[in-house]
Protein backbone atom coordinates (compact mmCIF):
# COMPACT_ATOMS: atom_id res chain seq x y z
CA UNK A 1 0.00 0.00 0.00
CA UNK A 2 1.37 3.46 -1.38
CA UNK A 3 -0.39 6.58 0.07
CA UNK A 4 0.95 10.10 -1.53
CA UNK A 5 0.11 13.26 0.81
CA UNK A 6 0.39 16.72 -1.64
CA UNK A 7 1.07 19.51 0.75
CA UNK A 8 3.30 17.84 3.22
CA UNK A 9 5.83 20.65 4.56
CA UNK A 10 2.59 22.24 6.02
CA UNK A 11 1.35 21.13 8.81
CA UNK A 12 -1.86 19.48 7.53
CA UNK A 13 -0.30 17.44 5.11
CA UNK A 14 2.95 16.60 7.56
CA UNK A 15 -0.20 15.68 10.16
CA UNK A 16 -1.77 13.24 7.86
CA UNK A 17 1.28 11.93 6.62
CA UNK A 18 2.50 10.93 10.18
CA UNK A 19 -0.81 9.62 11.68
CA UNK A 20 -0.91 6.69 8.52
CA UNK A 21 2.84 6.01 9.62
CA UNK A 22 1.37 5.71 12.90
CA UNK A 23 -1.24 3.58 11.98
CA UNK A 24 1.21 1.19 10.24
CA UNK A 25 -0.89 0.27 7.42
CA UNK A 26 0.43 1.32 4.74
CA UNK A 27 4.38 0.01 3.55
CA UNK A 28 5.04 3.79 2.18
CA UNK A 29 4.19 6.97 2.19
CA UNK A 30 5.10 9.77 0.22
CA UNK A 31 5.48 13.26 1.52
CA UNK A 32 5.25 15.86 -1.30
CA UNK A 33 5.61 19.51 -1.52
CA UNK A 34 7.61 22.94 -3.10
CA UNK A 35 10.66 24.28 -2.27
CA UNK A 36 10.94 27.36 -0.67
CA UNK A 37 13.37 30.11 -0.81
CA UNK A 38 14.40 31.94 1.85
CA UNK A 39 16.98 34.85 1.03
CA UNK A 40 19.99 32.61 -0.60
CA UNK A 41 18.94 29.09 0.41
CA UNK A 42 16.58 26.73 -0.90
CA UNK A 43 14.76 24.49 1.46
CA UNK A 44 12.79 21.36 1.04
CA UNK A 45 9.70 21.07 3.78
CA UNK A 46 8.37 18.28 2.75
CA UNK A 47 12.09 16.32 2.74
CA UNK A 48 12.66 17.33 6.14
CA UNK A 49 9.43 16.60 7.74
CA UNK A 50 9.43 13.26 6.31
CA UNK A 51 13.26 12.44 7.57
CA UNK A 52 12.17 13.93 11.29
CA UNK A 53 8.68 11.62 10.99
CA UNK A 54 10.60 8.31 9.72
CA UNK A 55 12.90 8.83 13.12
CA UNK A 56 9.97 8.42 15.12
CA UNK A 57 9.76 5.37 13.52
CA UNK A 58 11.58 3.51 16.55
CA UNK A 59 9.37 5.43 18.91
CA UNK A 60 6.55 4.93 17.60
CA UNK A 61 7.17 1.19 16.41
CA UNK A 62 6.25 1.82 12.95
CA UNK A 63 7.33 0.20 9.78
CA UNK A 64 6.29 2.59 7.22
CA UNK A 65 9.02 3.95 5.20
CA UNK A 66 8.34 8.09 4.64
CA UNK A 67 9.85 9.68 2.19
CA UNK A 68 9.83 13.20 1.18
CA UNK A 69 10.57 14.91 -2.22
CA UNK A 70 9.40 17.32 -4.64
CA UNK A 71 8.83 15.27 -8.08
CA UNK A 72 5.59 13.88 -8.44
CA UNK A 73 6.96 11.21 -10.43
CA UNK A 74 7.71 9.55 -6.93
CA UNK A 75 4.26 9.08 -5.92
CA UNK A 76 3.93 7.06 -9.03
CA UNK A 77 1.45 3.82 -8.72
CA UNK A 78 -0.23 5.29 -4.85
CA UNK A 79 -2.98 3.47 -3.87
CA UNK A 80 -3.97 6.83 -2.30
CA UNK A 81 -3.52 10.35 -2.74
CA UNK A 82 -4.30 12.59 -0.57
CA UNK A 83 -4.59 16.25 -1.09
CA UNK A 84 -3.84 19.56 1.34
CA UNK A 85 -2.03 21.57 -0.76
CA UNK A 86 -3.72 25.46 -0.67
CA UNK A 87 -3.27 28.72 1.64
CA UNK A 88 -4.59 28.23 4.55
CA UNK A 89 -7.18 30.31 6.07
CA UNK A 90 -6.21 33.65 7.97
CA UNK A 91 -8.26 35.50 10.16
CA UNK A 92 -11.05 37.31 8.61
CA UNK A 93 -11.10 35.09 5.78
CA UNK A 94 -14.35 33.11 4.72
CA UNK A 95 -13.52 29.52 2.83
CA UNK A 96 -15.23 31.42 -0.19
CA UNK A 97 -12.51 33.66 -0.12
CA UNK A 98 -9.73 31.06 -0.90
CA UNK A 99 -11.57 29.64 -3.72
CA UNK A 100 -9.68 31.10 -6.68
CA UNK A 101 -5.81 30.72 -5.22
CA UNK A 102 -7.01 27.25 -4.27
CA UNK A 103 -8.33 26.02 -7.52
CA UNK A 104 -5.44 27.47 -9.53
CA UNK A 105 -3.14 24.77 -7.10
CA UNK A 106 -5.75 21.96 -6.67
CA UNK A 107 -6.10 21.69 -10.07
CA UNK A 108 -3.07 20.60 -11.50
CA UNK A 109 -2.10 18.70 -8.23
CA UNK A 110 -4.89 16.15 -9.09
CA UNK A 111 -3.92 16.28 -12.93
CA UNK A 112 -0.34 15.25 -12.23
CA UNK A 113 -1.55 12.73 -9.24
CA UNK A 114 -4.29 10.99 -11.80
CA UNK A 115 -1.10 11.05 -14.68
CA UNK A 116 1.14 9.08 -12.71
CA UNK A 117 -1.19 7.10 -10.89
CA UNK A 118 -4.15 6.18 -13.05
CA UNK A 119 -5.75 3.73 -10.37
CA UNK A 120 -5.25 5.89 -7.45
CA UNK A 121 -8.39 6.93 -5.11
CA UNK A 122 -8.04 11.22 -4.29
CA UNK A 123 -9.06 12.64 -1.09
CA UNK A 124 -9.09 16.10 -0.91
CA UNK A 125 -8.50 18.46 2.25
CA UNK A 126 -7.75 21.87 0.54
CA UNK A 127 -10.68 24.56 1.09
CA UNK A 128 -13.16 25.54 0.31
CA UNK A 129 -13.33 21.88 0.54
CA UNK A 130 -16.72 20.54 -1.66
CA UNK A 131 -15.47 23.04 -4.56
CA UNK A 132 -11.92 21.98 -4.48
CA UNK A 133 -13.21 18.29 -4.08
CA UNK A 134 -15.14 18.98 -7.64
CA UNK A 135 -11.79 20.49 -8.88
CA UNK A 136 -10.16 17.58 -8.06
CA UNK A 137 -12.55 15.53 -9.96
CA UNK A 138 -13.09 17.40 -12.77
CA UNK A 139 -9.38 18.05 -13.12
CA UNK A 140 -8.20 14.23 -12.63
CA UNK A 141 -10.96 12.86 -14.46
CA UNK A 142 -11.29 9.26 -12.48
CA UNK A 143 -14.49 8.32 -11.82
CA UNK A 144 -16.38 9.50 -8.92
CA UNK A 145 -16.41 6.70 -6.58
CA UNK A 146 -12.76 7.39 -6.62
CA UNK A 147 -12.84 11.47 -5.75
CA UNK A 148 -13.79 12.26 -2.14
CA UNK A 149 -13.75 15.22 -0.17
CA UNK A 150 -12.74 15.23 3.85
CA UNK A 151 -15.15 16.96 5.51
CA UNK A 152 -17.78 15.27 7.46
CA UNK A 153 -15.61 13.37 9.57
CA UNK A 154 -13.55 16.31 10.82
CA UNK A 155 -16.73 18.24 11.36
CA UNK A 156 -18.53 15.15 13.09
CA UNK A 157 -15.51 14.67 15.02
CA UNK A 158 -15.57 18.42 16.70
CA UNK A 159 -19.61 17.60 17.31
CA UNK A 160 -18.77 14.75 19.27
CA UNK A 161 -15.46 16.24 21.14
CA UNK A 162 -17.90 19.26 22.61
CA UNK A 163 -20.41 16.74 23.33
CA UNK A 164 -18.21 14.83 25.20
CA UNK A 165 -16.80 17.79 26.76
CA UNK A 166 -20.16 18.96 28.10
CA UNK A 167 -21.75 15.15 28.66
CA UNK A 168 -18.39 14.51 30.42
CA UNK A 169 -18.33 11.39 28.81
CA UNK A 170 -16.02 9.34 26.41
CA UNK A 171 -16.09 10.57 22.80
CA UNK A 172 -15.39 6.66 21.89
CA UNK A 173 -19.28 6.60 23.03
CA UNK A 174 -20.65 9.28 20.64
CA UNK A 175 -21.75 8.33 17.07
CA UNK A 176 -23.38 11.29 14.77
CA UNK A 177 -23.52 12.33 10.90
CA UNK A 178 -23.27 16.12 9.49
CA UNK A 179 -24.74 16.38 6.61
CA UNK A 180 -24.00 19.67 3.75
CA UNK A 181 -21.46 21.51 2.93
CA UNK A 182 -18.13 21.70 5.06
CA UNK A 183 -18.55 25.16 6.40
CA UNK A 184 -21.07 27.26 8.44
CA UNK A 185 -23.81 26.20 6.63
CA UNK A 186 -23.08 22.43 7.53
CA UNK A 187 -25.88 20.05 8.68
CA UNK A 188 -25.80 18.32 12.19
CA UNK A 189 -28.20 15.91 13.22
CA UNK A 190 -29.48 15.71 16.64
CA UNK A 191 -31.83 12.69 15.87
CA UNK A 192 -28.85 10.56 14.46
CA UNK A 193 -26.55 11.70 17.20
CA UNK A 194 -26.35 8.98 20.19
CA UNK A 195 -24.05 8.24 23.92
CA UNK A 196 -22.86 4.43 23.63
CA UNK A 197 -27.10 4.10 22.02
CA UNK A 198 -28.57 6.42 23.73
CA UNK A 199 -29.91 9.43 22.03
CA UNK A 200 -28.64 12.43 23.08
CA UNK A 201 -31.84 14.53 23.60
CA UNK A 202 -32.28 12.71 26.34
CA UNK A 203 -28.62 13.89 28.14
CA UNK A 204 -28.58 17.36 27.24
CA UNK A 205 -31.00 20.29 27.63
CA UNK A 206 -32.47 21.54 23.59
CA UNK A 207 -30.83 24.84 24.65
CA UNK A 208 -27.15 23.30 25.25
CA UNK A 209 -27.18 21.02 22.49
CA UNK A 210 -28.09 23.97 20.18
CA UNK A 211 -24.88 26.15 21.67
CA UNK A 212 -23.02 23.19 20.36
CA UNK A 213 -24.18 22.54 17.41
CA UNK A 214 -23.73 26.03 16.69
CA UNK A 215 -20.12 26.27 17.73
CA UNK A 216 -19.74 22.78 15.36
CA UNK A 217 -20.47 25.24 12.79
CA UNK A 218 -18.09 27.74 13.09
CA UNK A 219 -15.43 25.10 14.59
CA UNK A 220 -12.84 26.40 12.14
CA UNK A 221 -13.51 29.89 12.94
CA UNK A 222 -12.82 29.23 16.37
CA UNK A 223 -9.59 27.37 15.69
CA UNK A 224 -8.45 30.62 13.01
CA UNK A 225 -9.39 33.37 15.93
CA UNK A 226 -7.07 31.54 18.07
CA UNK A 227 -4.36 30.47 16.35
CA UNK A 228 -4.20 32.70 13.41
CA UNK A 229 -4.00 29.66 10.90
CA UNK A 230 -6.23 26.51 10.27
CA UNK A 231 -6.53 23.65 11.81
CA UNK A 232 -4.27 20.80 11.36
CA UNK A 233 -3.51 17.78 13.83
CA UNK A 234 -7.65 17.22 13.32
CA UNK A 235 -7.84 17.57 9.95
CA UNK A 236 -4.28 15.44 9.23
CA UNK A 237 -6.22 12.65 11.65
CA UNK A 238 -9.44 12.72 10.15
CA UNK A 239 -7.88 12.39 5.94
CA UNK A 240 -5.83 9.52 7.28
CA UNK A 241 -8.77 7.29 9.08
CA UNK A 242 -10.45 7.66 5.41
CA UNK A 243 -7.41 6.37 4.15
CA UNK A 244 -7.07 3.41 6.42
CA UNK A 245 -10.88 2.33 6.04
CA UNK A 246 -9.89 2.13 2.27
CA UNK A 247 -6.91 0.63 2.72
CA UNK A 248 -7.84 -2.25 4.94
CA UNK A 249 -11.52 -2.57 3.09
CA UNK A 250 -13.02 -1.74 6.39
CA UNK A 251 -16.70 -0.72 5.18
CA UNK A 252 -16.79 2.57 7.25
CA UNK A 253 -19.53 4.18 7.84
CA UNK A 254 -18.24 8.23 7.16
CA UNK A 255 -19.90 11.54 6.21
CA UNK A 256 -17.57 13.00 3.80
CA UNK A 257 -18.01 14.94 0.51
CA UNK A 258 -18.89 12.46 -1.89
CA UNK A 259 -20.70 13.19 -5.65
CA UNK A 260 -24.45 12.95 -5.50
CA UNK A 261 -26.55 11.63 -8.93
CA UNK A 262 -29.94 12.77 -7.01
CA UNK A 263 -29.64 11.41 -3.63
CA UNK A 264 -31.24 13.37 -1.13
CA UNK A 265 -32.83 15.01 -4.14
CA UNK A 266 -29.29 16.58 -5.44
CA UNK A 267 -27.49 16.30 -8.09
CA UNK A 268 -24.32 17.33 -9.77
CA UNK A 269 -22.28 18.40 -7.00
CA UNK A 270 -19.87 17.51 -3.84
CA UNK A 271 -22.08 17.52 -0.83
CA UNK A 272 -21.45 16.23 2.65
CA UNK A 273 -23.11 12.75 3.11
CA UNK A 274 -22.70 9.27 4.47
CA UNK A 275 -21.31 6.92 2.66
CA UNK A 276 -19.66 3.55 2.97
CA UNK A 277 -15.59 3.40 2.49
CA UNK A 278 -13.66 0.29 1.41
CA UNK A 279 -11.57 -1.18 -1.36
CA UNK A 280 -11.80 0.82 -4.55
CA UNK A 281 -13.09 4.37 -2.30
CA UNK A 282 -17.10 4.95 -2.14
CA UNK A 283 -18.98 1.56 -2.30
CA UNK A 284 -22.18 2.90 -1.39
CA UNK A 285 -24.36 6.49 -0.24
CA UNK A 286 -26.17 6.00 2.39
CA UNK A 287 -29.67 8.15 2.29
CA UNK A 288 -31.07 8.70 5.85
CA UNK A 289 -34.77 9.71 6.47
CA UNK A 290 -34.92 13.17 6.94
CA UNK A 291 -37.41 15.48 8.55
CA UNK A 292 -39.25 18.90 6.71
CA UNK A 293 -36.47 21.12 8.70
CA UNK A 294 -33.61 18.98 8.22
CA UNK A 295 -34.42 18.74 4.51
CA UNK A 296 -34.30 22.85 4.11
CA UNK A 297 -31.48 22.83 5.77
CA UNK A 298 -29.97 20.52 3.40
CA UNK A 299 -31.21 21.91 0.75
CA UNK A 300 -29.77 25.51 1.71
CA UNK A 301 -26.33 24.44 2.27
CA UNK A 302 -26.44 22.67 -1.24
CA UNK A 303 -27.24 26.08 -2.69
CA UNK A 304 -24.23 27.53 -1.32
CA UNK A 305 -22.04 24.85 -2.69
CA UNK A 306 -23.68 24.91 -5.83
CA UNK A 307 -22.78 28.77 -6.26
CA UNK A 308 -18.95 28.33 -5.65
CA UNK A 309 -19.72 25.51 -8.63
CA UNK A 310 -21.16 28.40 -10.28
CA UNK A 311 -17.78 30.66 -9.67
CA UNK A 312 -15.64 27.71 -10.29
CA UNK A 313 -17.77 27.26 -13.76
CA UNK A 314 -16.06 31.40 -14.48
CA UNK A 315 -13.02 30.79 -13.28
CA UNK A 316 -11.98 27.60 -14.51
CA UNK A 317 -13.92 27.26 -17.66
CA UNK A 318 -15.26 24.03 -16.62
């Protein structure tokens, strides 16, 4: 098993690319990125992170070899590729607003991915994530099953951290799905959301569980006003357990950003939604039964991805 991580001197892609060596279950991984100048030197993030990572290697008791480099014609033949390459957000700035800088890198990241690996399966990280996602796909041209977009998990995953938080529970207990886009306009589902099968309406007052819910929304936000950047060790995490449940076939059940052919009544676009990961990437979309609200909530945060389609449609003549 050969996973590729695009991006990997920053400190999404380094995060990703460390928690599959951690995992152990893939024999390599390569860590690919740009050079960067600084006044007469030339530096190689991506070579460096992966030489610090592989020493952790006897600390960690891992056997997967990282290597870092800078030609793409290394990640030749990946099983997996996974994607983070993009500016990250800053403070003030809306997902929306990196769309155009994004695209421009996305795109031919997942042409030169899909040229020397043909068979590979793409998971994209870079934001705005569900129009990147449909860069990626558009730009790589492998079918959709193979194309996915990290969202849901990472999104699900904050859910169930404040809910644990609050509940004083374990978040090993907590099981949820976020449905929509992967931004404020995002999707969480109180009525799928349980503690080790219980549902959660019945641990937490409607008041508190709509404060979190609410800060699930604007998770990233949060992370941005504090540390001036995006997130990473989450994200990283989150891109690599998609990975493994390919990997290792494991038939998980994940929300991520996956291309919908009229489920939940949508069509022609990267939306948030669960599906089932194994060999060969999607295997199925799972469509839950959703109430009047939920549906219009849905529905709105499928407009809003649909419209950075629309911009994407100027931009990159697609």
């Amino acid at each position: 098993m050969k996973i590729s991580v695009v991006g990997a001197g920053g400190n999404v892609g380094a995060a990703a690319a460390l928690t599959i060596a951690q995992r152990d279950f893939a024999q390599e991984v390569v860590a690919i990125d740009l050079e960067i100048k600084r006044e007469d030197r030339t530096f190689n993030p991506a070579k460096g992170r992966a030489l610090d990572q592989w020493h952790t290697s006897p600390i960690h008791l891992f056997d997967t070899r990282v290597h870092g480099t800078t030609d793409y014609a290394a990640t030749s033949d990946s099983d997996i590729c996974i994607i983070t390459a993009g500016v990250p957000r800053r403070p003030g700035m809306s997902r929306d607003d990196l769309l155009s800088t994004n695209a421009e890198i996305v795109r031919p990241v997942a042409e030169k991915l899909a040229h020397y690996s043909p068979g590979t399966i793409l998971i994209v990280v870079s934001n705005p994530l569900d129009a990147m996602t449909y860069v990626a796909y558009r730009a790589s041209g492998l079918p959709a099953e193979r194309v996915m977009g990290m969202a849901g998990l990472l999104d699900t995953a904050r859910f169930r951290a404040f809910l644990a938080e609050e509940l004083a529970v374990s978040p090993k207990d907590i099981q949820t799905q976020i449905l929509g886009g992967h931004g404020d306009t995002m999707v969480p589902l109180p009525r799928y959301t349980t503690v080790a099968g219980i549902p959660v309406t019945q641990l937490i007052s409607g008041e508190k569980l709509d404060a979190i819910i609410e800060r699930t929304k604007f998770g990233g936000g949060e992370f941005v006003g504090i540390m001036g950047t995006s997130a990473w060790y989450a994200p990283g995490a989150a891109a690599a357990q998609m990975a493994e449940a390919i990997a290792l076939d494991q038939n998980r059940i994940f929300p991520c950003a996956a291309w919908l052919t009229g489920q939940y009544g949508l069509k022609d676009l990267f939306v948030g939604v669960p599906v089932k990961l194994g060999k060969g990437g999607i295997k199925q979309i799972l469509e839950l039964e959703l109430d009047a609200d939920e549906k219009a909530l849905l529905e709105t945060s499928a407009q809003d991805v649909r419209r950075s389609f629309e911009d994407l449609g100027r931009l990159m003549q697609f």
